[in-house]
Protein backbone atom coordinates (compact mmCIF):
# COMPACT_ATOMS: atom_id res chain seq x y z
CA UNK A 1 -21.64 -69.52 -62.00
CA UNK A 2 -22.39 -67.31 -58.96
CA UNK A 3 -24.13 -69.02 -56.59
CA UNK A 4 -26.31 -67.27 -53.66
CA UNK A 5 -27.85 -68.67 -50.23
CA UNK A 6 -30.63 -67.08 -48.40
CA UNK A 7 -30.50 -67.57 -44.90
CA UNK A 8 -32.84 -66.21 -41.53
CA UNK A 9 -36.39 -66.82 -42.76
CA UNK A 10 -38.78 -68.60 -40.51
CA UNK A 11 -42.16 -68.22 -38.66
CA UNK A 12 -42.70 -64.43 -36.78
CA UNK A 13 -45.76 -63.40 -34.82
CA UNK A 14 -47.01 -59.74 -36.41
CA UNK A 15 -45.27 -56.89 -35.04
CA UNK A 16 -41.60 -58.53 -34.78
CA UNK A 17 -38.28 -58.67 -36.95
CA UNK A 18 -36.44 -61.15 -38.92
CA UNK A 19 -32.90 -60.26 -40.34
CA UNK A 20 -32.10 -61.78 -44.02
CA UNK A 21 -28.95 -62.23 -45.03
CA UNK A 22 -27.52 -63.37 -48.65
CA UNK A 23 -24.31 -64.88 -49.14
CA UNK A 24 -22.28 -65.56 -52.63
CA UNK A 25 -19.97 -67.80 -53.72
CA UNK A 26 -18.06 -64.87 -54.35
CA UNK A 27 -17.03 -61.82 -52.78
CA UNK A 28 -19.55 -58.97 -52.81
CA UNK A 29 -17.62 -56.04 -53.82
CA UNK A 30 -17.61 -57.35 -57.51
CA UNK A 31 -21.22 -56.50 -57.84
CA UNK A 32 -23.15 -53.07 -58.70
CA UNK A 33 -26.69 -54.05 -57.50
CA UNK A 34 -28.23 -56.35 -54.84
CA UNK A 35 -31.70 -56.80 -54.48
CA UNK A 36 -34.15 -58.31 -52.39
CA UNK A 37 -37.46 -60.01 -53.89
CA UNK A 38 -40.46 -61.87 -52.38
CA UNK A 39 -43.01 -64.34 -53.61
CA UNK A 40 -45.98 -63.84 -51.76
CA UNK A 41 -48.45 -67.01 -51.40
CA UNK A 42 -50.08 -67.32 -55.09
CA UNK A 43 -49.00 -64.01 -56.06
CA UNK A 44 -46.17 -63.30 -58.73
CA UNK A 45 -42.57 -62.33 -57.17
CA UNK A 46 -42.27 -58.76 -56.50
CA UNK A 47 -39.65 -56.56 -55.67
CA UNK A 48 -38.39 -55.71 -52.34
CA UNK A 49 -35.62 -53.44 -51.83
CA UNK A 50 -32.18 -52.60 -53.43
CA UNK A 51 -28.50 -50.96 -53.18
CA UNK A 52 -26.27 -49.77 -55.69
CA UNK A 53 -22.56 -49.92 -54.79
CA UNK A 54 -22.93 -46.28 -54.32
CA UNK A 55 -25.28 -46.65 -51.61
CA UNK A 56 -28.44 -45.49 -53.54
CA UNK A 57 -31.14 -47.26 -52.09
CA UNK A 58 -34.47 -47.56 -53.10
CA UNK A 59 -37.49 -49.39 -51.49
CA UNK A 60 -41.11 -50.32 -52.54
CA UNK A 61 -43.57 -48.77 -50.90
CA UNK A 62 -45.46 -51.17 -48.85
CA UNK A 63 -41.96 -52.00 -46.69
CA UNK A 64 -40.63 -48.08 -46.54
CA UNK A 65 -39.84 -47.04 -43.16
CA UNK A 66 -39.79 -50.98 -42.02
CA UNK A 67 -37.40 -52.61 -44.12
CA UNK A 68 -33.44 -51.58 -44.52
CA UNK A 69 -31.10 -53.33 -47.54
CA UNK A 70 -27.32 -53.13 -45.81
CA UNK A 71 -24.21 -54.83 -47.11
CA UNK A 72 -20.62 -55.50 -45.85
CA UNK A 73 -18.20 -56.86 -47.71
CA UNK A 74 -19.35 -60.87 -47.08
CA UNK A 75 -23.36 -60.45 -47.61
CA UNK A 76 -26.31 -58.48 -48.18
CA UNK A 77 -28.96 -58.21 -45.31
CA UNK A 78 -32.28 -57.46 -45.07
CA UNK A 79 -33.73 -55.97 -41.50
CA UNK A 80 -37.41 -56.19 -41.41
CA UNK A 81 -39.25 -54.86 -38.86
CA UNK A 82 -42.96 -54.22 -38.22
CA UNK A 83 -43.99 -57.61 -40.07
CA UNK A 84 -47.93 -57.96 -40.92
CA UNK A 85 -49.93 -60.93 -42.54
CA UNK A 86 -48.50 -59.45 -46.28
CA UNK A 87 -45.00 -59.73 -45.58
CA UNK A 88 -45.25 -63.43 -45.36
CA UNK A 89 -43.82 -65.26 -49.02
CA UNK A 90 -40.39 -66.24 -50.20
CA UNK A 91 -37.43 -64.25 -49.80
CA UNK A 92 -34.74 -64.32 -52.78
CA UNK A 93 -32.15 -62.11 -53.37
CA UNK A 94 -30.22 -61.03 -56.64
CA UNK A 95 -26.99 -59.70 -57.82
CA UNK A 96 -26.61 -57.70 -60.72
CA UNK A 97 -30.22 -58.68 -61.75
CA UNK A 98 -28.72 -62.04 -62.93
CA UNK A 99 -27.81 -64.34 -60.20
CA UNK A 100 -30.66 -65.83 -57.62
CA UNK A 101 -30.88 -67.26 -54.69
CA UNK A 102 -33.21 -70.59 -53.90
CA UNK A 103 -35.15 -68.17 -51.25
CA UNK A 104 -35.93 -68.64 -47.51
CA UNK A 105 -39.42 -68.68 -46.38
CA UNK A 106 -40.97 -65.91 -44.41
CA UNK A 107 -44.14 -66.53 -42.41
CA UNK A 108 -45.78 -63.90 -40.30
CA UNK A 109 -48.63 -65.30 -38.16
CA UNK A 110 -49.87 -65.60 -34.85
């Protein structure tokens, strides 16, 4: 069982960055697709951004032009810049579309 650990989450006044960053129990190369996700506060879990192992990338709308997916060969990151009010939920990522992470908790407030 592939396990995955979110890591980098934590309180951010509006306007700054966080950096994400995923790691698996094993190494990244084996895997096609990695995706981030969010939960916002009593919203469903939505889709963030993702990477193919071909570098296609593909983002949803509300982070475009903030947010960049990268990957080396250890983890998958998730640069977030410009954070408002709405980018504040849990963070998860996902391999494959199968494996998930426990999350890590973004909060953007002043």
């Amino acid at each position: 069982q592939v396990q995955l650990e979110e890591s980098g989450g934590g309180l951010v006044q509006p306007g700054g960055s966080l950096r994400l960053s995923c790691a698996a129990s094993e190494r990244i190369f084996r895997f096609n697709l990695v995706s981030w996700f969010r939960r916002p506060p009593g919203k469903e879990r939505e889709f963030v951004a993702r990477q193919f192992s071909s570098g296609t990338t593909t983002y949803a709308d509300s982070v475009k032009g903030r947010f960049t997916i990268s990957r080396d060969n250890a983890r998958v990151y998730l640069q977030m810049n410009s954070l408002n009010a709405e980018d504040t939920g849990v963070y998860y990522c996902n391999y494959d579309g199968i494996y998930w992470g426990k999350g890590t908790l973004v909060n953007v407030s002043s």
